[in-house]
PDB file of N, CA and C in Angstrom:
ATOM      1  N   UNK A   1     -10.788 116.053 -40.498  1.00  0.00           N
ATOM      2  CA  UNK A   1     -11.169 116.444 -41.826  1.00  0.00           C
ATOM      3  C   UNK A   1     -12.540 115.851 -42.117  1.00  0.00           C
ATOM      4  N   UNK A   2     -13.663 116.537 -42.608  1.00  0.00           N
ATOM      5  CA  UNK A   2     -14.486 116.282 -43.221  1.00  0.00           C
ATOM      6  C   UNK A   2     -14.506 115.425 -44.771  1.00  0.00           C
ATOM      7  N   UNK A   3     -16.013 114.542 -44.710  1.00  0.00           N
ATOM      8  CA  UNK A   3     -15.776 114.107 -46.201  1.00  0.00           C
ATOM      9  C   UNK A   3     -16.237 114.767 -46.865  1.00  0.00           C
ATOM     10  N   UNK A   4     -16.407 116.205 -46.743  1.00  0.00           N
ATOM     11  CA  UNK A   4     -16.680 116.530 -47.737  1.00  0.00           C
ATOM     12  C   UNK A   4     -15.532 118.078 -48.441  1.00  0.00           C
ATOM     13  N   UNK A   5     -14.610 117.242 -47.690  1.00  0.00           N
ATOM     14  CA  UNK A   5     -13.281 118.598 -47.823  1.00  0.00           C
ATOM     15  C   UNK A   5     -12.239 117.755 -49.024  1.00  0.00           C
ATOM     16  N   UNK A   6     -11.430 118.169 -49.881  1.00  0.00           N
ATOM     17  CA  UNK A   6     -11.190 117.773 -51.309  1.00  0.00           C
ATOM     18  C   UNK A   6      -9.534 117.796 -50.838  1.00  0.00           C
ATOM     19  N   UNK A   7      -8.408 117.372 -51.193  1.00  0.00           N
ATOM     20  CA  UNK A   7      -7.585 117.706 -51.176  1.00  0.00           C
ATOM     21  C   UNK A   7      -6.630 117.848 -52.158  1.00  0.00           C
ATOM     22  N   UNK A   8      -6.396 119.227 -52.367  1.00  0.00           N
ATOM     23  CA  UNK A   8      -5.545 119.463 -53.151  1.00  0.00           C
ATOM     24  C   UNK A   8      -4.689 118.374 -54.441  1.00  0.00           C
ATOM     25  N   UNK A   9      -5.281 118.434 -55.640  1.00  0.00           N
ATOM     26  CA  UNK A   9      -4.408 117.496 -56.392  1.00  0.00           C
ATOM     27  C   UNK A   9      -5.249 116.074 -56.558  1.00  0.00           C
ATOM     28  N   UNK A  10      -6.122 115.863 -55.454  1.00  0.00           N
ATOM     29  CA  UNK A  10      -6.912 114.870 -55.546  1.00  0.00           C
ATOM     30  C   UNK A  10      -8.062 114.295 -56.703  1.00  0.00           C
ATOM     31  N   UNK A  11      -8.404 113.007 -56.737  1.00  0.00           N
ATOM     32  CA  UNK A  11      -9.780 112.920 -57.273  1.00  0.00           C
ATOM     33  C   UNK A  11     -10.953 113.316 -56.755  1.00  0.00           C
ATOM     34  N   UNK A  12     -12.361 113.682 -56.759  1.00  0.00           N
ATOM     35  CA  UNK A  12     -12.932 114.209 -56.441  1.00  0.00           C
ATOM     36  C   UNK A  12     -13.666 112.798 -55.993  1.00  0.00           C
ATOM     37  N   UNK A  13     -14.980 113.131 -55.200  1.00  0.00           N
ATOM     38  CA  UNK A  13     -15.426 112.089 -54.658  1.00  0.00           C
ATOM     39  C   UNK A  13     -16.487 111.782 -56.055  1.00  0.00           C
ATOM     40  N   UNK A  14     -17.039 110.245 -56.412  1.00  0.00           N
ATOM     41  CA  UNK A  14     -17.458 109.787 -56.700  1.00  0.00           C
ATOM     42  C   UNK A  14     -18.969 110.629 -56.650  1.00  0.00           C
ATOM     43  N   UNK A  15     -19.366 110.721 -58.162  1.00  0.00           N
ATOM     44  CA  UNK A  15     -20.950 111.548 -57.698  1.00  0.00           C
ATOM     45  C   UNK A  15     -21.655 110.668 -59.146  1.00  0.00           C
ATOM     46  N   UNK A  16     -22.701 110.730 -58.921  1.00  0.00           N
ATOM     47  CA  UNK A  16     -23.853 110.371 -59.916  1.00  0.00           C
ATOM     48  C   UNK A  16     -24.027 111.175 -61.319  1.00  0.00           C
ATOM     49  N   UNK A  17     -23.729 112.492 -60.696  1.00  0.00           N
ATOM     50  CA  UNK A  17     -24.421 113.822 -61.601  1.00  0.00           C
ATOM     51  C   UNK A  17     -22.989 114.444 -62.551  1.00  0.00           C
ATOM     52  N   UNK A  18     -23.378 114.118 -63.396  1.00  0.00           N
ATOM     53  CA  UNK A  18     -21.940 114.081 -64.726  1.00  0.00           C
ATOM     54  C   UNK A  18     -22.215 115.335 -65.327  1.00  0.00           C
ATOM     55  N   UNK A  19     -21.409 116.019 -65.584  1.00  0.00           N
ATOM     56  CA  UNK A  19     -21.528 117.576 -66.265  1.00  0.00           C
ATOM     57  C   UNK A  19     -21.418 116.909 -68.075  1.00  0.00           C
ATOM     58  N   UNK A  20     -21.648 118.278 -68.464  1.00  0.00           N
ATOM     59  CA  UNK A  20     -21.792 118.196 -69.543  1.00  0.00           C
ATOM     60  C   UNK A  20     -20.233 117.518 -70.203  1.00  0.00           C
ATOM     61  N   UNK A  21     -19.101 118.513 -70.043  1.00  0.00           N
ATOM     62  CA  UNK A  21     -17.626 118.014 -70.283  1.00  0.00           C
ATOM     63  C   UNK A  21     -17.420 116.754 -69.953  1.00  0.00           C
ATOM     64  N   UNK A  22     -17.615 116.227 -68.873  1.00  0.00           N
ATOM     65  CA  UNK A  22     -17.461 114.649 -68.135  1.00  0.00           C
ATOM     66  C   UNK A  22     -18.193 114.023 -69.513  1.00  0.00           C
ATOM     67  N   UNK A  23     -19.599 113.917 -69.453  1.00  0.00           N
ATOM     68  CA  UNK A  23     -20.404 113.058 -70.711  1.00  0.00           C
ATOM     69  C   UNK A  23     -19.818 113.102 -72.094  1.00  0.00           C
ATOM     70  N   UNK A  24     -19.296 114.044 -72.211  1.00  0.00           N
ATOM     71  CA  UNK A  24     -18.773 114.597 -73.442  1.00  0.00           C
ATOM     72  C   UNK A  24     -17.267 113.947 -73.674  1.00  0.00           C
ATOM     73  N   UNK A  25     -16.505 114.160 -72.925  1.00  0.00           N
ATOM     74  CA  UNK A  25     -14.739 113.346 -72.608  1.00  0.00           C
ATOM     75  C   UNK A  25     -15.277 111.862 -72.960  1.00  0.00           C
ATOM     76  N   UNK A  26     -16.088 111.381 -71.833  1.00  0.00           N
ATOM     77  CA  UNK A  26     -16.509 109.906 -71.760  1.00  0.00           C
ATOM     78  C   UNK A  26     -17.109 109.493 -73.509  1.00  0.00           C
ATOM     79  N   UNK A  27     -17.523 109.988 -73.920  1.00  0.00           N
ATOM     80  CA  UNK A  27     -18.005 109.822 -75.099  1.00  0.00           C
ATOM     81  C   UNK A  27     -17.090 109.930 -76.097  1.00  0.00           C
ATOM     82  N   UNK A  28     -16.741 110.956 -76.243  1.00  0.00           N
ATOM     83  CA  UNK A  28     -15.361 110.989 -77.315  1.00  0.00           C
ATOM     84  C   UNK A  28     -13.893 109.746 -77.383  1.00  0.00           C
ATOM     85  N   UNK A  29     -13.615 109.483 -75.531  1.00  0.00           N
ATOM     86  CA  UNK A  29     -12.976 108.824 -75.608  1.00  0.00           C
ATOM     87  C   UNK A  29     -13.336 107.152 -75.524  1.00  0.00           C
ATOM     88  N   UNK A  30     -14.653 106.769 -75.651  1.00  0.00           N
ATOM     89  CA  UNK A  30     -15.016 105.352 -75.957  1.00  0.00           C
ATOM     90  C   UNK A  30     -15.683 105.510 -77.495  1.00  0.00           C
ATOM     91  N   UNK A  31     -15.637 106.068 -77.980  1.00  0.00           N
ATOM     92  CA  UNK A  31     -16.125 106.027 -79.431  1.00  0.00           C
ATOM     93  C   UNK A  31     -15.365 105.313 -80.444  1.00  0.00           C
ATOM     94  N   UNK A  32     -16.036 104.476 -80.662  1.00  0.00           N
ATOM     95  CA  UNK A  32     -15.301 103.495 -81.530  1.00  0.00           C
ATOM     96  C   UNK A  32     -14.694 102.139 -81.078  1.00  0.00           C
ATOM     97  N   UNK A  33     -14.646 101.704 -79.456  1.00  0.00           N
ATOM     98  CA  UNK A  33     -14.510 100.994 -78.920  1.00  0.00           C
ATOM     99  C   UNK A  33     -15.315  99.656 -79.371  1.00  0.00           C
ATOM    100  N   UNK A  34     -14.722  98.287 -79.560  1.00  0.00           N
ATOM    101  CA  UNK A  34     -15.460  97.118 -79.993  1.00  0.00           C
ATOM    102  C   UNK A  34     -15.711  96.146 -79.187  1.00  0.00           C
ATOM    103  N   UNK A  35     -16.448  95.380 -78.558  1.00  0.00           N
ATOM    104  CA  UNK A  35     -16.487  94.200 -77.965  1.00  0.00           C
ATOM    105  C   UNK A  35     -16.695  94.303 -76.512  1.00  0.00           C
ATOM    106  N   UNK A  36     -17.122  95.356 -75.864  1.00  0.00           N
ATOM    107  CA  UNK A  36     -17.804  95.864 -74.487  1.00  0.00           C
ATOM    108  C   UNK A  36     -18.053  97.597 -74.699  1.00  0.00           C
ATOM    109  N   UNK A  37     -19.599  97.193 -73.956  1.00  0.00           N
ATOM    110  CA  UNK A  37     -20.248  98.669 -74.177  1.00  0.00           C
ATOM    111  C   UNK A  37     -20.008  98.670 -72.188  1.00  0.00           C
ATOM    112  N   UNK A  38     -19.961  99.836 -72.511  1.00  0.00           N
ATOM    113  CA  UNK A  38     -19.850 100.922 -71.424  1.00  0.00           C
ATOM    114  C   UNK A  38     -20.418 102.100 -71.146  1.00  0.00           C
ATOM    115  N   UNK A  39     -21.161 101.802 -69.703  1.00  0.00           N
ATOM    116  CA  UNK A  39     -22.339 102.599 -69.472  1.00  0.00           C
ATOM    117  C   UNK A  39     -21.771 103.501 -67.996  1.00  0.00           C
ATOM    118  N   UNK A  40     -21.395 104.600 -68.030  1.00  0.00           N
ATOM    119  CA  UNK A  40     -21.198 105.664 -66.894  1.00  0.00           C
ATOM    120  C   UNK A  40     -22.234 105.148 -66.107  1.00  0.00           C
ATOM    121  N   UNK A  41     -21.772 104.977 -64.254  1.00  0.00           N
ATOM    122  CA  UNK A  41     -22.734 105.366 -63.924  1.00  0.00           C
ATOM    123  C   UNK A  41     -22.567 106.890 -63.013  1.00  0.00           C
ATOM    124  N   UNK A  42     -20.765 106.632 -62.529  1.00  0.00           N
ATOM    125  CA  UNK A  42     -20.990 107.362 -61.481  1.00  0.00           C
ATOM    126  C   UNK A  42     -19.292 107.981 -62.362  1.00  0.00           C
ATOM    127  N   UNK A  43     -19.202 109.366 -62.025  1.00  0.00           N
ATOM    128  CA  UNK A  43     -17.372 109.792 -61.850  1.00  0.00           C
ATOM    129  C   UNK A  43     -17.506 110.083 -61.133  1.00  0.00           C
ATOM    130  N   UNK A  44     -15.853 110.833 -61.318  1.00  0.00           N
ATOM    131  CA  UNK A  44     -14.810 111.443 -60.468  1.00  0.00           C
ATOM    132  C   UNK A  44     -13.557 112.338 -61.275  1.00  0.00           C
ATOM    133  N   UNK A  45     -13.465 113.271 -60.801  1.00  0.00           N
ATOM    134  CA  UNK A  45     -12.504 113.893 -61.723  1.00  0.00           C
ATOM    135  C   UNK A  45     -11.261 114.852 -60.723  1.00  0.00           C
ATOM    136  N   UNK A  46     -10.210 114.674 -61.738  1.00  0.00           N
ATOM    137  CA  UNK A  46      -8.918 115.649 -60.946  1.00  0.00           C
ATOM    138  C   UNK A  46      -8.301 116.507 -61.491  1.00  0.00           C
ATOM    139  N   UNK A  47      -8.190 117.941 -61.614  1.00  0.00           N
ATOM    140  CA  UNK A  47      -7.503 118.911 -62.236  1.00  0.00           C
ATOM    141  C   UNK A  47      -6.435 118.703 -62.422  1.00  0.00           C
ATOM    142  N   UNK A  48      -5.857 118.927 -63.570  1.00  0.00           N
ATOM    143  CA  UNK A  48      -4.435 118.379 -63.931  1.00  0.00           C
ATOM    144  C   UNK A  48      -4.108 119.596 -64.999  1.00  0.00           C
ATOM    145  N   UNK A  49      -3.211 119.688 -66.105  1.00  0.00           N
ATOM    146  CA  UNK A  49      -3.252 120.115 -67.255  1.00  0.00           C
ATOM    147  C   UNK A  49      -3.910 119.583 -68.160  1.00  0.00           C
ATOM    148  N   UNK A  50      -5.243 119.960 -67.545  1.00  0.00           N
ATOM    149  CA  UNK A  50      -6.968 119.054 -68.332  1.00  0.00           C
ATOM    150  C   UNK A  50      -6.879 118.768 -67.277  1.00  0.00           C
ATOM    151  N   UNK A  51      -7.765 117.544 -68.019  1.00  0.00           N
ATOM    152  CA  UNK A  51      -9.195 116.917 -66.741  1.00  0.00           C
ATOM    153  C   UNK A  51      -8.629 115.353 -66.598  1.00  0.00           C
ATOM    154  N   UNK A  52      -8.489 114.584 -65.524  1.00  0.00           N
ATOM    155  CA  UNK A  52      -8.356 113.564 -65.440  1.00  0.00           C
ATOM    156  C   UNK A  52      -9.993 112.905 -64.955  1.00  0.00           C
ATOM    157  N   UNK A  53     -10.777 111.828 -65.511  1.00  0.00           N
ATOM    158  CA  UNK A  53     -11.595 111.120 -65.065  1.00  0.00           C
ATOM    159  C   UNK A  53     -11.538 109.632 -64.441  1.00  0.00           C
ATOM    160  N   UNK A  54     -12.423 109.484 -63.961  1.00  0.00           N
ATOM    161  CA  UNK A  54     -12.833 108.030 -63.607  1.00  0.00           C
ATOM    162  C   UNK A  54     -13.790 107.766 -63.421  1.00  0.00           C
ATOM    163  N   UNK A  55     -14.440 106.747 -64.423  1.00  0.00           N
ATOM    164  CA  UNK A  55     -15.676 106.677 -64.291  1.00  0.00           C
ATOM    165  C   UNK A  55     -15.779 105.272 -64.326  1.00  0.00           C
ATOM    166  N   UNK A  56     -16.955 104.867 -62.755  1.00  0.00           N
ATOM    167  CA  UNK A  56     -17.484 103.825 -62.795  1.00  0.00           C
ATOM    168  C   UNK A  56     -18.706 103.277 -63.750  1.00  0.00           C
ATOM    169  N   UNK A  57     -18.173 102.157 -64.382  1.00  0.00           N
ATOM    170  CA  UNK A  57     -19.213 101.961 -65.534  1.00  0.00           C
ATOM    171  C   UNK A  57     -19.681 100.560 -65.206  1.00  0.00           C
ATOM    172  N   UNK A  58     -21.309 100.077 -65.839  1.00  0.00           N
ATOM    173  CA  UNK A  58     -21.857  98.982 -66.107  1.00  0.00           C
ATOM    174  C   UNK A  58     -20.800  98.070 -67.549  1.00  0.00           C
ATOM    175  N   UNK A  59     -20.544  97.498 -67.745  1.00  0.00           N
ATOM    176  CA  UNK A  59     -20.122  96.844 -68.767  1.00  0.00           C
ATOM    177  C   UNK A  59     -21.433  95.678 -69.632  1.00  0.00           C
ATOM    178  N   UNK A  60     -20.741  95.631 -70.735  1.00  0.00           N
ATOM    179  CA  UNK A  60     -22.071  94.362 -71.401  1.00  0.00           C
ATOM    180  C   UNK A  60     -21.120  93.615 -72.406  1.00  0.00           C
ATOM    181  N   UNK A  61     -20.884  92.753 -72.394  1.00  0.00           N
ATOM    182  CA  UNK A  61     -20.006  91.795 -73.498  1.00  0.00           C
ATOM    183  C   UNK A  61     -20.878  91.945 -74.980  1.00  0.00           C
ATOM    184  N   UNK A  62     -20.254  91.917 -75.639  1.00  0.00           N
ATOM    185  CA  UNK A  62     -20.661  91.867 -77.184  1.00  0.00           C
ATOM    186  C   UNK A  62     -20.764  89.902 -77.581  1.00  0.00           C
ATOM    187  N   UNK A  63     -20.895  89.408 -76.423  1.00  0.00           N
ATOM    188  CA  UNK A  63     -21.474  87.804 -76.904  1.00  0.00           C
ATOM    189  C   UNK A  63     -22.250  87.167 -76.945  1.00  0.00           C
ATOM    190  N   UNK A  64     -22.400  86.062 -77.438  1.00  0.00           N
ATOM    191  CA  UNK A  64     -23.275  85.409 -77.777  1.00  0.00           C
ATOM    192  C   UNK A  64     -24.496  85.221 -76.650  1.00  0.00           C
ATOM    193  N   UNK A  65     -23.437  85.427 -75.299  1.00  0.00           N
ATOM    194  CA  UNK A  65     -24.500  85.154 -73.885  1.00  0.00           C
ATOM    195  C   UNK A  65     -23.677  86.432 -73.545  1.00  0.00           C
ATOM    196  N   UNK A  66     -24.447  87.590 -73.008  1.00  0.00           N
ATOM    197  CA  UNK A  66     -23.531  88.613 -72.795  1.00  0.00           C
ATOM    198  C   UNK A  66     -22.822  88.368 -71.535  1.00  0.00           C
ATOM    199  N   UNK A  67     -22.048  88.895 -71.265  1.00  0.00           N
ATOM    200  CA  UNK A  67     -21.761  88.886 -70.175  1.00  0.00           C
ATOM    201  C   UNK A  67     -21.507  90.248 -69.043  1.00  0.00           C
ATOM    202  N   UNK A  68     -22.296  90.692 -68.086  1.00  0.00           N
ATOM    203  CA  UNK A  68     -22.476  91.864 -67.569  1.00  0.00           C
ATOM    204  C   UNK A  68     -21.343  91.891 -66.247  1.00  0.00           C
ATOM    205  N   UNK A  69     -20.828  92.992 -66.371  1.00  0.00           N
ATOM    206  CA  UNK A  69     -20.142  93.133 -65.203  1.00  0.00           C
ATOM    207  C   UNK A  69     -19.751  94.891 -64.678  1.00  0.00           C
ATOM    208  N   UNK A  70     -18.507  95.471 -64.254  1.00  0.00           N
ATOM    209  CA  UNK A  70     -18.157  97.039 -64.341  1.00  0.00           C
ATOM    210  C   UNK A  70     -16.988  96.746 -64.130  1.00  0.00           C
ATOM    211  N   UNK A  71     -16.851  98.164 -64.565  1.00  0.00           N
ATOM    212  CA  UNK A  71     -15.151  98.755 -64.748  1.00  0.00           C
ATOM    213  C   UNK A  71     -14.919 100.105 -64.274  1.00  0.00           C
ATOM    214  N   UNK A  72     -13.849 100.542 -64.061  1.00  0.00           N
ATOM    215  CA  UNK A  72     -13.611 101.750 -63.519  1.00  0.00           C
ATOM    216  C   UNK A  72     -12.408 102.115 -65.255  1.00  0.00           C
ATOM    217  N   UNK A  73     -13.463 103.344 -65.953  1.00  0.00           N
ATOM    218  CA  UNK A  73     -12.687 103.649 -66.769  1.00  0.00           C
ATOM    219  C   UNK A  73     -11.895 105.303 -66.802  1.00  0.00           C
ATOM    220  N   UNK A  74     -10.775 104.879 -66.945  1.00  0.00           N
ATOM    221  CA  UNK A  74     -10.141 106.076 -66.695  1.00  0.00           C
ATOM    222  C   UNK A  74      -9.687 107.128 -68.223  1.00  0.00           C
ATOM    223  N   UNK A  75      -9.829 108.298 -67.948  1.00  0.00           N
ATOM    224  CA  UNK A  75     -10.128 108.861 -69.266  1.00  0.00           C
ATOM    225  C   UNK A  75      -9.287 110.688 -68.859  1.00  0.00           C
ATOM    226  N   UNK A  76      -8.129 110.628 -70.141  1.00  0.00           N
ATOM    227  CA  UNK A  76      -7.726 111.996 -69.649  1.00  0.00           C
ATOM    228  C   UNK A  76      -8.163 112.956 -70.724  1.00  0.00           C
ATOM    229  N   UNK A  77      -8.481 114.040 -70.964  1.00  0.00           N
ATOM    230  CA  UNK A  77      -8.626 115.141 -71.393  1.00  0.00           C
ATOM    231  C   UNK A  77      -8.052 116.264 -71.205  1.00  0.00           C
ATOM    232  N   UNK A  78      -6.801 116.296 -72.490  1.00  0.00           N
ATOM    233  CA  UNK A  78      -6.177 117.523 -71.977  1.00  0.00           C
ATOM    234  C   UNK A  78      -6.914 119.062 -72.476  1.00  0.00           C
ATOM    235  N   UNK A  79      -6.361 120.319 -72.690  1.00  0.00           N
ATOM    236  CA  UNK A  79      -6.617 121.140 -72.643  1.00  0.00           C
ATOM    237  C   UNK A  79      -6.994 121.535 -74.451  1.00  0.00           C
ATOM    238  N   UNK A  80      -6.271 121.112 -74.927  1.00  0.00           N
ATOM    239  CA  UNK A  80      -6.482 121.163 -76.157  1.00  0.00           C
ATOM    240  C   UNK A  80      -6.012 119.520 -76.722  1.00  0.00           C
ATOM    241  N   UNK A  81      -7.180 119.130 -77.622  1.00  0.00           N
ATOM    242  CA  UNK A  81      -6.687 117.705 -78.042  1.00  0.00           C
ATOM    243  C   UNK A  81      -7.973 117.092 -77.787  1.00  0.00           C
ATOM    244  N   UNK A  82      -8.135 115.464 -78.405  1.00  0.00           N
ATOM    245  CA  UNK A  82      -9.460 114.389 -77.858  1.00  0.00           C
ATOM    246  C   UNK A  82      -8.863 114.034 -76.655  1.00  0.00           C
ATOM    247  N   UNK A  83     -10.060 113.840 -75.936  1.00  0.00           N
ATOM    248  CA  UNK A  83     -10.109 112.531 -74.894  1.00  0.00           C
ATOM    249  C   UNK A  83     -10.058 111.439 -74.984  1.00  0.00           C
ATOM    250  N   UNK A  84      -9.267 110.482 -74.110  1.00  0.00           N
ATOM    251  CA  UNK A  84      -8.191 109.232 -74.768  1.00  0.00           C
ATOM    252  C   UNK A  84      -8.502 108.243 -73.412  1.00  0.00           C
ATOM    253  N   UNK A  85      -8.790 106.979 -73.653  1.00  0.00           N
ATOM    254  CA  UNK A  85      -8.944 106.222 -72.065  1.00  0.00           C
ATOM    255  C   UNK A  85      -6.985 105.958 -71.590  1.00  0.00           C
ATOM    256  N   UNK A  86      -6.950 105.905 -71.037  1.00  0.00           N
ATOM    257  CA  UNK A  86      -5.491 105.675 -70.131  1.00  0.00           C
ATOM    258  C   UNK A  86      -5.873 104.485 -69.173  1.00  0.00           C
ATOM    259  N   UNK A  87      -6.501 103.925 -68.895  1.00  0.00           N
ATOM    260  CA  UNK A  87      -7.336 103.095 -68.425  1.00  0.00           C
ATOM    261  C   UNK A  87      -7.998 102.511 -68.008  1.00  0.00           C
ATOM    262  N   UNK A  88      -8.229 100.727 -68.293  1.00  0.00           N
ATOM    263  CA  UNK A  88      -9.568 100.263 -68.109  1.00  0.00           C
ATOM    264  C   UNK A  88      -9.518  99.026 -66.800  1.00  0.00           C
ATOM    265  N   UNK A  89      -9.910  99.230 -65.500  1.00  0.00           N
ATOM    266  CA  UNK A  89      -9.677  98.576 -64.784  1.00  0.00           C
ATOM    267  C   UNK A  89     -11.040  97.230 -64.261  1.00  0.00           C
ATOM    268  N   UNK A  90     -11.402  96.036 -64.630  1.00  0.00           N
ATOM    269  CA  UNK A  90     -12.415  95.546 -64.173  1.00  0.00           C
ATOM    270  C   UNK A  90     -12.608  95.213 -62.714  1.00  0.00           C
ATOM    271  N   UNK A  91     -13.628  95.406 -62.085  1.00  0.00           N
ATOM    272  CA  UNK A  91     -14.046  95.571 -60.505  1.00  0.00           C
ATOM    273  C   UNK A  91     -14.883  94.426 -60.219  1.00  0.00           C
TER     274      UNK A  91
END
């Protein structure tokens, strides 16, 4: 198998280049979030009933000394409805 062959049901491979829906999910579903900002750098997404994401993010602490690190945030979007994180894993 090639890497660049997908399998069925899978996440997709990790890419840089975020569609409009991806930016858009990611946004809706960190809006309003307090005390770490979160910066996309890279997803991944899996067809489901909606869209399942994962997106690797920069993180930044909201403290006094920030504190920088990433997370892999996971974010579902169903078909009708907001986009909601399901979760937030630090890396």
């Amino acid at each position: 198998m090639s890497n660049s062959t997908n399998l069925v049901g899978a996440f997709s491979p990790y890419t840089c280049k975020m569609s409009a829906e991806a930016e858009g999910a990611f946004k809706e579903a960190v809006d309003g979030l307090l005390g770490v900002t979160y910066s996309p750098v890279a997803v991944s997404q899996q067809v489901v009933a909606g869209m399942n994401y994962k997106f690797f993010c920069n993180t930044q602490a909201a403290t006094r000394y920030p504190n920088n690190g990433a997370a892999i945030v996971s974010v579902y979007k169903p078909l009708k409805g907001a986009a909601h994180i399901t979760h937030i894993q630090e890396v």
